[in-house]
N, C-alpha and C. Protein backbone atom coordinates (compact mmCIF):
# COMPACT_ATOMS: atom_id res chain seq x y z
N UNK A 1 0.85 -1.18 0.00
CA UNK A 1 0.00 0.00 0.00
C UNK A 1 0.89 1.24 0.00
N UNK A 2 0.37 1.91 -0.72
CA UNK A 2 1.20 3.15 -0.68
C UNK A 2 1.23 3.99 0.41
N UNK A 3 2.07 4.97 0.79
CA UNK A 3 2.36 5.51 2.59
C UNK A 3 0.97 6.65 2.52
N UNK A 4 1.17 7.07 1.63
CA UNK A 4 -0.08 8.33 1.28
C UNK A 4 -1.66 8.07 1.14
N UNK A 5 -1.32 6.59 1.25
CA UNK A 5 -3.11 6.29 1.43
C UNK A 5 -3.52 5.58 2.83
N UNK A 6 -4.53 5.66 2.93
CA UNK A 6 -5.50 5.42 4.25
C UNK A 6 -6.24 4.56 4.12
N UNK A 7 -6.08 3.20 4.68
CA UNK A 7 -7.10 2.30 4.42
C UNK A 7 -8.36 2.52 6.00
N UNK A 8 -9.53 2.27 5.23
CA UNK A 8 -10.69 2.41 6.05
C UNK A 8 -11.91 1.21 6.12
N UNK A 9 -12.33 1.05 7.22
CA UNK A 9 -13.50 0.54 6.86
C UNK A 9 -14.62 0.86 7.70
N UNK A 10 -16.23 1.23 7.06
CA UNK A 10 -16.95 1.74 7.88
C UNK A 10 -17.57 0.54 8.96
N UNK A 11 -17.78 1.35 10.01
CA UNK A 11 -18.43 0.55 11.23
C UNK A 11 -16.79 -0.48 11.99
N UNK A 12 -15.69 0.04 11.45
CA UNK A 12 -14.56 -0.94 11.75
C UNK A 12 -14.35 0.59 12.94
N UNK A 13 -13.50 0.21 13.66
CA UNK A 13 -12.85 0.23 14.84
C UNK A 13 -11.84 1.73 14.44
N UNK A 14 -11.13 1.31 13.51
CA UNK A 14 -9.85 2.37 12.82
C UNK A 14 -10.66 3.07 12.01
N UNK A 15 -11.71 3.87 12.04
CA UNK A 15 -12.06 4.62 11.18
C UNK A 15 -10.98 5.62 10.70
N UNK A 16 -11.24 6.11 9.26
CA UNK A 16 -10.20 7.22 8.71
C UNK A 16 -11.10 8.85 8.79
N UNK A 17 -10.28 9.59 9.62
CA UNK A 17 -11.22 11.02 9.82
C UNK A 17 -11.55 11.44 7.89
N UNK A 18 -12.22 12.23 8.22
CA UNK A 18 -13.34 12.93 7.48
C UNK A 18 -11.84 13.47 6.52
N UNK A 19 -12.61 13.26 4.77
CA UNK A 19 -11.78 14.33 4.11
C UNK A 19 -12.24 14.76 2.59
N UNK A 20 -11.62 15.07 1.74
CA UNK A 20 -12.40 15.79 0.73
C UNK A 20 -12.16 14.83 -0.18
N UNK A 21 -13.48 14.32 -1.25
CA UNK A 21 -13.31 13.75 -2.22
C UNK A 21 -12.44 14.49 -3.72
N UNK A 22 -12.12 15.90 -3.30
CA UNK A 22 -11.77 16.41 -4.32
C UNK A 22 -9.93 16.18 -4.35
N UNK A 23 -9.82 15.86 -5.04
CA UNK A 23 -8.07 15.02 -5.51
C UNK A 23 -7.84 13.79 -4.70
N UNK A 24 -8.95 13.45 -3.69
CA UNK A 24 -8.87 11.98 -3.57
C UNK A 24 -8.99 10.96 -4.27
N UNK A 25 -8.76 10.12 -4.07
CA UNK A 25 -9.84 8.54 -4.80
C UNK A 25 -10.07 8.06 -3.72
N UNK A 26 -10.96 7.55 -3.77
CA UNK A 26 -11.40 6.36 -2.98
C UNK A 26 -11.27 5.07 -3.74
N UNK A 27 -11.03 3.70 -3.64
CA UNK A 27 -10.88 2.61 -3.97
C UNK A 27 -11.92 1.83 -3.43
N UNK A 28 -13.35 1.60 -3.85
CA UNK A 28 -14.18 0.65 -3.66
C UNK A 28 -13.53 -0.87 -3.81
N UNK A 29 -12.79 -1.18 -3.03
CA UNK A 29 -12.21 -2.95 -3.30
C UNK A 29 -13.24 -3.82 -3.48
N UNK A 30 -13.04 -4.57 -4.43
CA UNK A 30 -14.23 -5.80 -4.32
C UNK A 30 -14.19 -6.69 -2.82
N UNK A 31 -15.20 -7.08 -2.65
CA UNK A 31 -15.47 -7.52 -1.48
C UNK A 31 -15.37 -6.97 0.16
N UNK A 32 -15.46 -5.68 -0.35
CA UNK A 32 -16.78 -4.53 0.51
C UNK A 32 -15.77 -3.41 1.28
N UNK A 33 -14.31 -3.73 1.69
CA UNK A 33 -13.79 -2.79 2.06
C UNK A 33 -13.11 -1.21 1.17
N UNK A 34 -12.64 -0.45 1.80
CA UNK A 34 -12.23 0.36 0.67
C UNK A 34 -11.32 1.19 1.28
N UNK A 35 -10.27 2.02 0.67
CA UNK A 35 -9.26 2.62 0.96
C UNK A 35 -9.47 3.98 0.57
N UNK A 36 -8.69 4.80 0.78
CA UNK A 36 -8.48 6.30 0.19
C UNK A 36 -6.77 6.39 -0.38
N UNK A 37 -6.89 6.88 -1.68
CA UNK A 37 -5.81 7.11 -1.96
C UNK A 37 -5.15 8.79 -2.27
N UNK A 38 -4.08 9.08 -2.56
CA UNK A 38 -3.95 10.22 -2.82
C UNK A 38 -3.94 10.19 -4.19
N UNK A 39 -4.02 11.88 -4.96
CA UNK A 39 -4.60 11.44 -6.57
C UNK A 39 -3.33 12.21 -7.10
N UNK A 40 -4.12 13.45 -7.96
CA UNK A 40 -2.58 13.81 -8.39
C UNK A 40 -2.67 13.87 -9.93
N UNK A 41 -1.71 14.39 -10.93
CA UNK A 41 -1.83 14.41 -12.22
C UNK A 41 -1.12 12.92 -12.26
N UNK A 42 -0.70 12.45 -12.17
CA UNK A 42 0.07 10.72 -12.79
C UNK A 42 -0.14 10.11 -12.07
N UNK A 43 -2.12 10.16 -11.68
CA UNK A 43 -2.50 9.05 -11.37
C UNK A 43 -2.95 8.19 -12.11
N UNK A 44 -3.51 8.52 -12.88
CA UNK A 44 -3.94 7.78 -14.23
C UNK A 44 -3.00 7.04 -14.76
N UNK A 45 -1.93 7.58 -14.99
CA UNK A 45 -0.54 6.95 -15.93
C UNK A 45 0.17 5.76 -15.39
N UNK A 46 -0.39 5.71 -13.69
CA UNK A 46 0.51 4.76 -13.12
C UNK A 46 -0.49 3.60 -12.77
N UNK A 47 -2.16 4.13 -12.46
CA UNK A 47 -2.81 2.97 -11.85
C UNK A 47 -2.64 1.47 -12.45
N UNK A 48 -2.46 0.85 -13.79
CA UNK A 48 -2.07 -0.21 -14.26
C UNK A 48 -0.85 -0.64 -13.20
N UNK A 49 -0.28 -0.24 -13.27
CA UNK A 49 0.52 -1.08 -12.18
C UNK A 49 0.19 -0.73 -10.33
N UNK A 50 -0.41 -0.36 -10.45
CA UNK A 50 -0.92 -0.08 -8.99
C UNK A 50 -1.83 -1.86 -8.52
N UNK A 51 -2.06 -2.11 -7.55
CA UNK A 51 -3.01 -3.25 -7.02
C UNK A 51 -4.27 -2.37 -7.39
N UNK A 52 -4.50 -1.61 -6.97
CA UNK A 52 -6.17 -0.73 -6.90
C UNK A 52 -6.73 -0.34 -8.08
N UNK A 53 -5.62 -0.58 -9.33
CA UNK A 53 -6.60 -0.52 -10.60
C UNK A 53 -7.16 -1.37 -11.13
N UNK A 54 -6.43 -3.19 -10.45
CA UNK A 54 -7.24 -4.17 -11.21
C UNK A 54 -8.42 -4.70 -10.48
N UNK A 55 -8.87 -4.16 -9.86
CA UNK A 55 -10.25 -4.39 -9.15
C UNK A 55 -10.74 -2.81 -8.31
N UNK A 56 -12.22 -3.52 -8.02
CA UNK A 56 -13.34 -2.51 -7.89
C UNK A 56 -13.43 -1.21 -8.66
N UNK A 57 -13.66 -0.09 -7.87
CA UNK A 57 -14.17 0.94 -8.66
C UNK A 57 -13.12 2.14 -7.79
N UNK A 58 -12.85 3.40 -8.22
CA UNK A 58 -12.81 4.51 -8.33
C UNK A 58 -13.20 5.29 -8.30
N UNK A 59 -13.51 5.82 -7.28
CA UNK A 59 -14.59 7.37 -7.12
C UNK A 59 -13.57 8.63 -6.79
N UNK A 60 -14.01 9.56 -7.39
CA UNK A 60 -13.12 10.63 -6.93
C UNK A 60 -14.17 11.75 -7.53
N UNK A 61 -14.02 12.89 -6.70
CA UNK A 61 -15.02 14.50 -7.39
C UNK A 61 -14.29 15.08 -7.83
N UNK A 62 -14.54 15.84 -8.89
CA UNK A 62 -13.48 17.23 -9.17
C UNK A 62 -13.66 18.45 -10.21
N UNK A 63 -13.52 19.53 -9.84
CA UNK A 63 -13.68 20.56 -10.11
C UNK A 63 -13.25 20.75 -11.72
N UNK A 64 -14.51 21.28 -12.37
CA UNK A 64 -14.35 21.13 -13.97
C UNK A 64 -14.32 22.46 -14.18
N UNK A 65 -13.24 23.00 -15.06
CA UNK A 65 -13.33 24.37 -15.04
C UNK A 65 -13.39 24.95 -16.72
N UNK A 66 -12.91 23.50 -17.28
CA UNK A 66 -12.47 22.79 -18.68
C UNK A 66 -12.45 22.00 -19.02
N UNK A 67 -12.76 22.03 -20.58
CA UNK A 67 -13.05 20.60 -20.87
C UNK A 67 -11.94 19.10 -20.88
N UNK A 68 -12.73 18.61 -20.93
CA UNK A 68 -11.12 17.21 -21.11
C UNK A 68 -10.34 17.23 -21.99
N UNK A 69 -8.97 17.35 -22.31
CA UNK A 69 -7.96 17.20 -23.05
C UNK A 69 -8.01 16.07 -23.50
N UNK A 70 -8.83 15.07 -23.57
CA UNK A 70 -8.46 13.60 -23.75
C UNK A 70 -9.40 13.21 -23.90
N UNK A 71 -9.72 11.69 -25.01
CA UNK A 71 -11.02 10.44 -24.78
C UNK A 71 -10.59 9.52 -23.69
N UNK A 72 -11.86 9.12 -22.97
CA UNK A 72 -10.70 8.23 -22.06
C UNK A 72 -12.10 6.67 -22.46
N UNK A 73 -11.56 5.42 -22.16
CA UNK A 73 -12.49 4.51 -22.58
C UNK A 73 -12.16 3.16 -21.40
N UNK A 74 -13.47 2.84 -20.80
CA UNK A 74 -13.30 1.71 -19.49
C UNK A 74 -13.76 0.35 -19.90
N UNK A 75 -12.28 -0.15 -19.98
CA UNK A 75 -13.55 -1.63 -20.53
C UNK A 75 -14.20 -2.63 -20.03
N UNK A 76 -13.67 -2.30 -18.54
CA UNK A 76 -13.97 -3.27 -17.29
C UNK A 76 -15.14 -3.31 -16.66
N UNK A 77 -15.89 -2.15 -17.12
CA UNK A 77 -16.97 -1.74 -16.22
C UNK A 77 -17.79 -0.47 -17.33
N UNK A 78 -19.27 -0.32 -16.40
CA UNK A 78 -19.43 1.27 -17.06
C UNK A 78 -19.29 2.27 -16.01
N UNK A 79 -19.27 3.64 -16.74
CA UNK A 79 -19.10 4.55 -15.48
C UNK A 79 -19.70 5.75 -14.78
N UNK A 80 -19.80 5.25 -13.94
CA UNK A 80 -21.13 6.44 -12.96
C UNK A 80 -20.64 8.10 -13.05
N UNK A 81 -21.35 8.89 -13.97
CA UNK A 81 -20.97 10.35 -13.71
C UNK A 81 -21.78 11.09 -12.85
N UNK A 82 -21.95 11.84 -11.92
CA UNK A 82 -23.10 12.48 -11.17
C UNK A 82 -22.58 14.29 -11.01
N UNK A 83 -23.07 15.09 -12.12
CA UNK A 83 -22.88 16.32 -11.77
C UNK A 83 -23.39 16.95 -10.19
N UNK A 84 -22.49 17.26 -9.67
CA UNK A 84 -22.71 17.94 -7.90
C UNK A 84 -23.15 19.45 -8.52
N UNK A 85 -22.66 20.00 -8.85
CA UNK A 85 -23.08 21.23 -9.46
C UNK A 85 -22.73 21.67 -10.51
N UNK A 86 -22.69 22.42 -11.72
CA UNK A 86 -22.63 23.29 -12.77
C UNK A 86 -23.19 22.18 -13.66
N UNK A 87 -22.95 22.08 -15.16
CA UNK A 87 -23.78 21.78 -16.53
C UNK A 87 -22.61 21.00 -17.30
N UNK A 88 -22.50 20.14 -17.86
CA UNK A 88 -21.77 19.09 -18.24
C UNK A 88 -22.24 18.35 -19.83
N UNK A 89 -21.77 18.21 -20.48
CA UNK A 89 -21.86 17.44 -21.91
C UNK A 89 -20.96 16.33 -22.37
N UNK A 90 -21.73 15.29 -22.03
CA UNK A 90 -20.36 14.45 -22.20
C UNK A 90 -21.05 13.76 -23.75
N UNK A 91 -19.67 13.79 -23.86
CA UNK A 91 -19.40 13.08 -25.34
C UNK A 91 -19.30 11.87 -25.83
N UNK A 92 -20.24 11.09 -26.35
CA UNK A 92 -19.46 9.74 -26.43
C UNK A 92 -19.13 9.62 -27.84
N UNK A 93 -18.43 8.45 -28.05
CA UNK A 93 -18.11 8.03 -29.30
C UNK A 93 -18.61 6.41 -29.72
N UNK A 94 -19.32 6.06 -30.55
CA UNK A 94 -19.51 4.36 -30.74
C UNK A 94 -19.50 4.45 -32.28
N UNK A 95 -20.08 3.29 -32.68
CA UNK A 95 -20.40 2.77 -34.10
C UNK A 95 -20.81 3.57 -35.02
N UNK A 96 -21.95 4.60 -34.47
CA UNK A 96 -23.38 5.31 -35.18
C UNK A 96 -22.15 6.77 -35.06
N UNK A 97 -21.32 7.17 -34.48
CA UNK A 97 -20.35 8.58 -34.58
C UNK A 97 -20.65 9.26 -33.09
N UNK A 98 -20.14 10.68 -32.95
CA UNK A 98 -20.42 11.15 -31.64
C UNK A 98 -21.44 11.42 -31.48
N UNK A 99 -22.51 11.07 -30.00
CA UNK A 99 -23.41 12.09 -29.39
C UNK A 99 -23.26 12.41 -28.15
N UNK A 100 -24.17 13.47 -27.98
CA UNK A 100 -23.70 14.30 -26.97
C UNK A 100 -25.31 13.95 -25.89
N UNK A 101 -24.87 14.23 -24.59
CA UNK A 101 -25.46 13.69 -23.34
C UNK A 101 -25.04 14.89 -22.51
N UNK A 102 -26.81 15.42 -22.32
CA UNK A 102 -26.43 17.14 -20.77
C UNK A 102 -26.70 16.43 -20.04
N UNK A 103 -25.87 16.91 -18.95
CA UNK A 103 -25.43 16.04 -17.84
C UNK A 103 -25.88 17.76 -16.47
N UNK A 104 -26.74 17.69 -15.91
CA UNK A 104 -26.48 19.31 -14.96
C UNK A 104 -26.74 18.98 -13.73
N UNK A 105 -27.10 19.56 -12.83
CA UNK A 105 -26.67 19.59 -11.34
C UNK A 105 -27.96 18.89 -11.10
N UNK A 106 -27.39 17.61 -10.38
CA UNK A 106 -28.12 16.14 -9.37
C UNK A 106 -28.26 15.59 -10.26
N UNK A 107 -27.83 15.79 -11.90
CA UNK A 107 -27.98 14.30 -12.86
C UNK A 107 -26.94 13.14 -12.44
N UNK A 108 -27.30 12.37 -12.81
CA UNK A 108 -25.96 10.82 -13.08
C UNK A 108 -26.36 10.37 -14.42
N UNK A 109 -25.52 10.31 -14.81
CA UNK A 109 -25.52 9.44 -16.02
C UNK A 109 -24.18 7.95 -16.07
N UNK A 110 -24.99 6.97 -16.71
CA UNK A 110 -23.82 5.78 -16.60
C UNK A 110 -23.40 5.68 -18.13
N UNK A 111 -22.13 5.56 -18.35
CA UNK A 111 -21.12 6.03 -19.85
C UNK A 111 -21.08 4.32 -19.81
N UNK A 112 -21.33 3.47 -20.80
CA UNK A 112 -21.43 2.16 -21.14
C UNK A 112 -19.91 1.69 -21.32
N UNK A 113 -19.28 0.47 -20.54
CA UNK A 113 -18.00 0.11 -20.86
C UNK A 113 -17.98 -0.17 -22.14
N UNK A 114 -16.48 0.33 -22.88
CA UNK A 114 -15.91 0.20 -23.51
C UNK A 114 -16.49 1.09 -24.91
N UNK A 115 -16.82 2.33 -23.96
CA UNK A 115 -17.12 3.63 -24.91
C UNK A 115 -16.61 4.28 -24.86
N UNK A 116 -15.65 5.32 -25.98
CA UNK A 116 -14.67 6.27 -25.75
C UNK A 116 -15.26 7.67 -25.28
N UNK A 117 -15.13 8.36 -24.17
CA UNK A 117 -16.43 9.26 -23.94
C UNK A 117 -14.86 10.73 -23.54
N UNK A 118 -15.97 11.91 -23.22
CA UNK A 118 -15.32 12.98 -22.46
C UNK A 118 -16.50 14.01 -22.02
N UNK A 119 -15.69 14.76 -21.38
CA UNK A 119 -16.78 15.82 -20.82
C UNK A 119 -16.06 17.29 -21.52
N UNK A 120 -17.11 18.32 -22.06
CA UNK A 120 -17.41 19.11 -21.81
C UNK A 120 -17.81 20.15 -21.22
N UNK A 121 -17.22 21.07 -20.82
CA UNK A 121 -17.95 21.87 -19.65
C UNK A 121 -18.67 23.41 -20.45
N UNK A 122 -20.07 23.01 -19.69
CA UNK A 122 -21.09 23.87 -19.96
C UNK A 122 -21.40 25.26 -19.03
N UNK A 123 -20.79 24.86 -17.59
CA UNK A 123 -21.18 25.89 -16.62
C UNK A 123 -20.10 25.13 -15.56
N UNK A 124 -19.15 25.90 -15.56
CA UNK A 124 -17.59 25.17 -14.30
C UNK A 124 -18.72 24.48 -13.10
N UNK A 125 -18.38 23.73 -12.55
CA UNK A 125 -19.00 22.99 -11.46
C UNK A 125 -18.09 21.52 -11.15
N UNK A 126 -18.94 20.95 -10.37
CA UNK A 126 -18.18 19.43 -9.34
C UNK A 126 -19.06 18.44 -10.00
N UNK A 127 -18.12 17.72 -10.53
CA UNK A 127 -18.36 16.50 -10.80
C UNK A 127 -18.03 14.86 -10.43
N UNK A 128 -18.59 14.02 -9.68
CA UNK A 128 -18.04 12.45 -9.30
C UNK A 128 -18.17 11.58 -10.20
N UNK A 129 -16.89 11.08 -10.00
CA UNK A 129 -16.67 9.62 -10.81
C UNK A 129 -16.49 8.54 -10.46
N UNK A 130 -17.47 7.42 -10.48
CA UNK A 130 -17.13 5.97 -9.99
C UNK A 130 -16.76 5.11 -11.37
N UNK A 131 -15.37 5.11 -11.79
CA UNK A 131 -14.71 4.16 -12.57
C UNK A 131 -14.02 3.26 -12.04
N UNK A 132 -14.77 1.93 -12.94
CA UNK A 132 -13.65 1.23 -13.13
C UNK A 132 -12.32 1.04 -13.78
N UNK A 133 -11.28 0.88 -12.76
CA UNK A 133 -9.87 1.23 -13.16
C UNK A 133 -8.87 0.62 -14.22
N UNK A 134 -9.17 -0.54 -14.48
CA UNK A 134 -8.32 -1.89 -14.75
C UNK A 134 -8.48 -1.76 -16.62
N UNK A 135 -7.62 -1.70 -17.12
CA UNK A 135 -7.88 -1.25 -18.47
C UNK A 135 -8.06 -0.37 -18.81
N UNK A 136 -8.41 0.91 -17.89
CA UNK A 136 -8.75 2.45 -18.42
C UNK A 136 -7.58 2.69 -19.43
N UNK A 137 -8.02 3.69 -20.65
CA UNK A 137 -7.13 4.40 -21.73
C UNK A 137 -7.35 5.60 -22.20
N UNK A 138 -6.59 6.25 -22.10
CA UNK A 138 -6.73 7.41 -22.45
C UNK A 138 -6.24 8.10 -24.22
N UNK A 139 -6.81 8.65 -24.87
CA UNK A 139 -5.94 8.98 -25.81
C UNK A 139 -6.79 10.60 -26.46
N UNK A 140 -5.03 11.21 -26.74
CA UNK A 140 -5.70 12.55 -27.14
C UNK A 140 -6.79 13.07 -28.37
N UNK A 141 -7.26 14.34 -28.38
CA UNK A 141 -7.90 14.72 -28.85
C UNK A 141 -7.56 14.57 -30.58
């Protein structure tokens, strides 16, 4: 485990104090426990070799101020978006070409594994992500 993360479990004994989902992750582990990790720009680049990308899920919030530099595509899973606040357009890509999906404050929308998708930003706001990690790819615009 890495020194910078916090493993937790609720109703366990060692609870981890209170903290911000924003540049966290959380690590939903399969089979019910879950950790907190620290995030960071080369988190993405490294989770393949991390333990916590080849199982469960990935949640983390974060402040959209701009759009994504990147398609990113999950093939392990699909993935839970839930605008917290401002207006959102995410993009997908499949067979039929791009469409577009408004996404605004208290929507969720689930992005189907192994769809190349991104977001758009319509109105800066907070957005959560529960991805699955294990295979994620990213590639530019």
């Amino acid at each position: 485990m890495n020194p910078t993360d916090t493993a937790f479990r609720l109703g366990h004994s060692q609870q981890s104090p209170p903290f911000s989902l924003l540049g966290t992750y959380v690590h939903l582990k399969d089979g019910g426990a879950a950790a907190s990790l620290a995030g960071g720009p080369e988190f993405w680049s490294a989770i393949e070799k991390r333990p916590e990308g080849q199982t469960g899920r990935l949640v983390l919030t974060t402040r959209m101020e701009k759009d994504m530099p990147q398609w990113e595509m999950h093939p392990a899973g699909d993935e839970l978006l839930v605008a917290l606040s401002g207006a959102f357009e995410v993009v997908l890509q499949d067979g039929a070409g791009d469409r577009s999906i408004e996404l605004s404050q208290g929507q969720a929308f689930l992005v189907p594994f192994g769809t190349w998708h991104r977001i758009r930003v319509k109105n800066p706001g907070e957005i959560l992500f529960m991805t699955p990690g294990k295979g994620s790819q990213h590639r530019q615009l």
